[in-house]
N, C-alpha and C. Protein backbone atom coordinates (compact mmCIF):
# COMPACT_ATOMS: atom_id res chain seq x y z
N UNK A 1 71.75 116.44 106.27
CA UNK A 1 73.05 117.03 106.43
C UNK A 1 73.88 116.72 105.19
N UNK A 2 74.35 117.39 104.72
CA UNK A 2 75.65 117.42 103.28
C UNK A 2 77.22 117.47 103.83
N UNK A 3 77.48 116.68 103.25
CA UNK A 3 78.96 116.27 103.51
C UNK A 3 79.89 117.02 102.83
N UNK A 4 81.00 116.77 102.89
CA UNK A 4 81.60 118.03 102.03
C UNK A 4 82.94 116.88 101.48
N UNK A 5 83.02 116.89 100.31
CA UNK A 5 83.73 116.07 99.21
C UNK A 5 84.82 115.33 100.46
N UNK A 6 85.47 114.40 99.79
CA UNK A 6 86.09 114.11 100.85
C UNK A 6 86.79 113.98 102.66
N UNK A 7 85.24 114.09 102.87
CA UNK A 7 85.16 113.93 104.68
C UNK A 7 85.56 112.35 104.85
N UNK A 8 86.23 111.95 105.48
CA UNK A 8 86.37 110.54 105.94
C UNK A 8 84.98 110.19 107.31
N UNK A 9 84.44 109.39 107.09
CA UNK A 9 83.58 108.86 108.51
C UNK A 9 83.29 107.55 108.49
N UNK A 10 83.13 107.02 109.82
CA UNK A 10 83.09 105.54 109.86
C UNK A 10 81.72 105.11 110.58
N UNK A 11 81.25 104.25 109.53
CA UNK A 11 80.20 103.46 109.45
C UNK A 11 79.87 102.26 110.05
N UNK A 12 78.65 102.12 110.52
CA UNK A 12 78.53 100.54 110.93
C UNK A 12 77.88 99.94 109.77
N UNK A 13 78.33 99.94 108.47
CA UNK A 13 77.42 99.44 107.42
C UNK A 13 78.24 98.22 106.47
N UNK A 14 77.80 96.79 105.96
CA UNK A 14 78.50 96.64 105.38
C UNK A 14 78.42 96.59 103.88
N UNK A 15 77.64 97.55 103.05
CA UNK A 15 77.79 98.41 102.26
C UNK A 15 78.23 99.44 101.94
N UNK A 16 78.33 99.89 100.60
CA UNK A 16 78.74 101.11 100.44
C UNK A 16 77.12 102.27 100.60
N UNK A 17 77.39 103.28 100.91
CA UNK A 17 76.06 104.09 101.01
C UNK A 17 76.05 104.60 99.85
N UNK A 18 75.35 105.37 99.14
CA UNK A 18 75.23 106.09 97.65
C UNK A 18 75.91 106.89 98.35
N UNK A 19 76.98 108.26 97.01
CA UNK A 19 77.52 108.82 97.22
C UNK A 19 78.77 108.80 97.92
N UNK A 20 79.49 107.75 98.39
CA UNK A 20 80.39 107.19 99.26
C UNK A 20 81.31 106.09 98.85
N UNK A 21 82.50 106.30 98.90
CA UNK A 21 82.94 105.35 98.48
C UNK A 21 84.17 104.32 99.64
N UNK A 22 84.26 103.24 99.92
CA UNK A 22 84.93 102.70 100.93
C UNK A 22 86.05 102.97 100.73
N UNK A 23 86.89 103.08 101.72
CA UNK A 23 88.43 103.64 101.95
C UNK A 23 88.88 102.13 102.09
N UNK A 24 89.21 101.14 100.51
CA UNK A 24 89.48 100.21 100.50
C UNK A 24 91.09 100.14 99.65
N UNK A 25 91.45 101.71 99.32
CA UNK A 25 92.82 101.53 98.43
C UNK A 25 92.50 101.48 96.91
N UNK A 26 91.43 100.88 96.23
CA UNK A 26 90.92 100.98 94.81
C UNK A 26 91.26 102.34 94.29
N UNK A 27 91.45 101.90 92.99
CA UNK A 27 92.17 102.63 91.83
C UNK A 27 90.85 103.26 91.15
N UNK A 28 90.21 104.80 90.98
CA UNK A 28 89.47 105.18 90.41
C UNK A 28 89.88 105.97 89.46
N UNK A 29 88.94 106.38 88.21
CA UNK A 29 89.23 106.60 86.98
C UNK A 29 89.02 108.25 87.50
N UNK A 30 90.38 109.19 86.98
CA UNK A 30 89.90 110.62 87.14
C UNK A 30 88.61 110.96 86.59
N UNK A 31 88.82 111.18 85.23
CA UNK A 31 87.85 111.57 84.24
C UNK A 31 86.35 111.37 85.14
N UNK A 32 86.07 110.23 86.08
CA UNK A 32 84.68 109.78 86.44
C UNK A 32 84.61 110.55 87.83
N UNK A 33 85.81 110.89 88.58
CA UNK A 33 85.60 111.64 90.02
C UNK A 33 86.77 112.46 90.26
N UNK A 34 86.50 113.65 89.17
CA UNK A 34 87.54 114.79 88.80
C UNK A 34 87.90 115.41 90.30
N UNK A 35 86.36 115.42 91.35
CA UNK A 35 86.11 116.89 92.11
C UNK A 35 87.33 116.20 93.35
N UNK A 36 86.74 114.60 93.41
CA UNK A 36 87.82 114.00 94.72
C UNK A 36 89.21 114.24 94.17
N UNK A 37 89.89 113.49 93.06
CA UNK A 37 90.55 113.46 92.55
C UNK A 37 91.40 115.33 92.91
N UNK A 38 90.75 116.39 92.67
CA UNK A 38 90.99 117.68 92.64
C UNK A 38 91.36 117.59 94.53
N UNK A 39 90.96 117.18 95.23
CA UNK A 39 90.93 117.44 96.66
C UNK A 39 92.45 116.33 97.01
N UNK A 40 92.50 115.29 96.76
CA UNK A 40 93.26 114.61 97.30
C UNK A 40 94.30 113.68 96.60
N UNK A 41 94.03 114.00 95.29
CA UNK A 41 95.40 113.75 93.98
C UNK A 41 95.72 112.87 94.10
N UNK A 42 97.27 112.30 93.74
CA UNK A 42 97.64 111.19 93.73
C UNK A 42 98.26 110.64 95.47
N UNK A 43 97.74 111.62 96.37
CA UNK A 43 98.21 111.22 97.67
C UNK A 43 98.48 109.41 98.50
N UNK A 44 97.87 108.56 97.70
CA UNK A 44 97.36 107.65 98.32
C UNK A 44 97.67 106.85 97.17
N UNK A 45 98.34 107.06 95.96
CA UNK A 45 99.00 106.16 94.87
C UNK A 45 98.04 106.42 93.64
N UNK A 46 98.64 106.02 92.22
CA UNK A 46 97.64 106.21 91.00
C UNK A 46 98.47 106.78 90.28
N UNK A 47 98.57 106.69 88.60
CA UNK A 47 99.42 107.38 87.84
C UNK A 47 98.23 107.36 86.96
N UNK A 48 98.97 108.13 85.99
CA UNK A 48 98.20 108.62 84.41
C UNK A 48 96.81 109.18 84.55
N UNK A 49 95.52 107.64 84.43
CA UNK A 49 94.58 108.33 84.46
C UNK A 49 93.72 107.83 85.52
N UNK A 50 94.28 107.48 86.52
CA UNK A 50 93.79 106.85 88.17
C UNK A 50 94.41 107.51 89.30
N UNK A 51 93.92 107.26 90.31
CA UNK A 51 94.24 107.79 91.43
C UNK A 51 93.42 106.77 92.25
N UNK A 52 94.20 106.63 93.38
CA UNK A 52 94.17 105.63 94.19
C UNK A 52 92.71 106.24 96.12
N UNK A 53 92.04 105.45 96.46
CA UNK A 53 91.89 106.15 97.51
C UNK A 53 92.30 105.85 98.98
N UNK A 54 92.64 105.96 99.85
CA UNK A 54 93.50 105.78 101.18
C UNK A 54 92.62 104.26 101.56
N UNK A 55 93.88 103.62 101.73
CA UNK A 55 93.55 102.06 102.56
C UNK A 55 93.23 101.52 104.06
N UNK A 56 91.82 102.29 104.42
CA UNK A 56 92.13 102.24 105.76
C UNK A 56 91.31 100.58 106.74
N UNK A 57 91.61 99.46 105.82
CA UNK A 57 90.85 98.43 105.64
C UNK A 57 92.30 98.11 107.38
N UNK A 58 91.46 97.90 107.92
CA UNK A 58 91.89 96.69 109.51
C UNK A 58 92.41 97.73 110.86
N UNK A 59 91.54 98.98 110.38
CA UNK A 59 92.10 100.29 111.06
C UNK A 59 90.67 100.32 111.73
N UNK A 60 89.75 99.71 111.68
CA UNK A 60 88.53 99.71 112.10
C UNK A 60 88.41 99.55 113.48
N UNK A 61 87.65 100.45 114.25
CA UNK A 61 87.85 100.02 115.67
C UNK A 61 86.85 98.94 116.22
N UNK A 62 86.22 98.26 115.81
CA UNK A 62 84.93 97.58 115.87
C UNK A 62 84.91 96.78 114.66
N UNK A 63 84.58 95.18 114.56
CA UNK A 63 84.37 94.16 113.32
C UNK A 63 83.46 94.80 112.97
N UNK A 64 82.97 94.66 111.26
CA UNK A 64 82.18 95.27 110.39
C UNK A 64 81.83 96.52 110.41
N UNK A 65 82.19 97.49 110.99
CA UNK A 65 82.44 98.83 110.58
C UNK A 65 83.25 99.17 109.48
N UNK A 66 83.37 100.06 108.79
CA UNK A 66 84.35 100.56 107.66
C UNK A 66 84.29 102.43 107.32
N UNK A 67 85.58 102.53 107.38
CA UNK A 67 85.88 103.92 106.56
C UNK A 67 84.78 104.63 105.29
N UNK A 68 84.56 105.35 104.99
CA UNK A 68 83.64 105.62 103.79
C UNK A 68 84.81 107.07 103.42
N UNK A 69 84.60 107.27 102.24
CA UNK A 69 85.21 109.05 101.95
C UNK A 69 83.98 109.32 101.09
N UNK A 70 83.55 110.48 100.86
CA UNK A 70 82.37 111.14 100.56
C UNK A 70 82.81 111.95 99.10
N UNK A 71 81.77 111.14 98.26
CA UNK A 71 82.14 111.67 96.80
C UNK A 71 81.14 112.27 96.53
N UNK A 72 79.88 112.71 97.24
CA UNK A 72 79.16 113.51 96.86
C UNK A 72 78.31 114.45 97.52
N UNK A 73 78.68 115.90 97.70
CA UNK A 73 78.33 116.59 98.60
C UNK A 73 78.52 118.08 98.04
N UNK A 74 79.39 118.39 99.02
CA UNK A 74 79.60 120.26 98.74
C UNK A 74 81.22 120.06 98.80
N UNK A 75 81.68 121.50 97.79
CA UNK A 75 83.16 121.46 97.38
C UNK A 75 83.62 122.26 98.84
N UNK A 76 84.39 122.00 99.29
CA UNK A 76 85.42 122.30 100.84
C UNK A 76 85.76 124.41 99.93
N UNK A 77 85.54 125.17 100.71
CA UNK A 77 85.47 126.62 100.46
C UNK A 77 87.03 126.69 100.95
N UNK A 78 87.84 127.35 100.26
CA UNK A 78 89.61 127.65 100.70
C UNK A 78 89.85 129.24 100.68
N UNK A 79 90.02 129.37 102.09
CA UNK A 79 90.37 131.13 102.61
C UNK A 79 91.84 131.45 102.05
């Protein structure tokens, strides 16, 4: 199954999966993840050449589960 760029889903893992990155608030470099960056901007904090991704660290409904957002998949189609 292919995910589609920024899907949020929650994991029982306490890794990151390839392609996925944890919804821990970290500051990523545009230039390196233009397509997320293009989907969800500076929504969640970041200036110049970062952008921030949503902090959803103690929102977990279950210990050691975690948020993931999906950096690699299919681009979301807009009607």
């Amino acid at each position: 199954m292919e995910y589609i760029f920024g899907t949020i889903v929650l994991y029982a893992y306490t890794f990151e999966p390839y392609g996925w990155y944890k919804c821990d608030g970290r500051s990523l470099p545009i230039s390196e993840n233009d397509v997320l960056f293009s989907l969800i901007g500076n929504a969640y904090g970041g200036s110049g050449n970062n952008f921030n991704l949503p902090n959803m660290l103690g929102l977990e409904p279950i210990p050691n589960m975690n948020f993931y957002i999906c950096n690699n998949g299919m681009y979301p189609t807009r009607s």
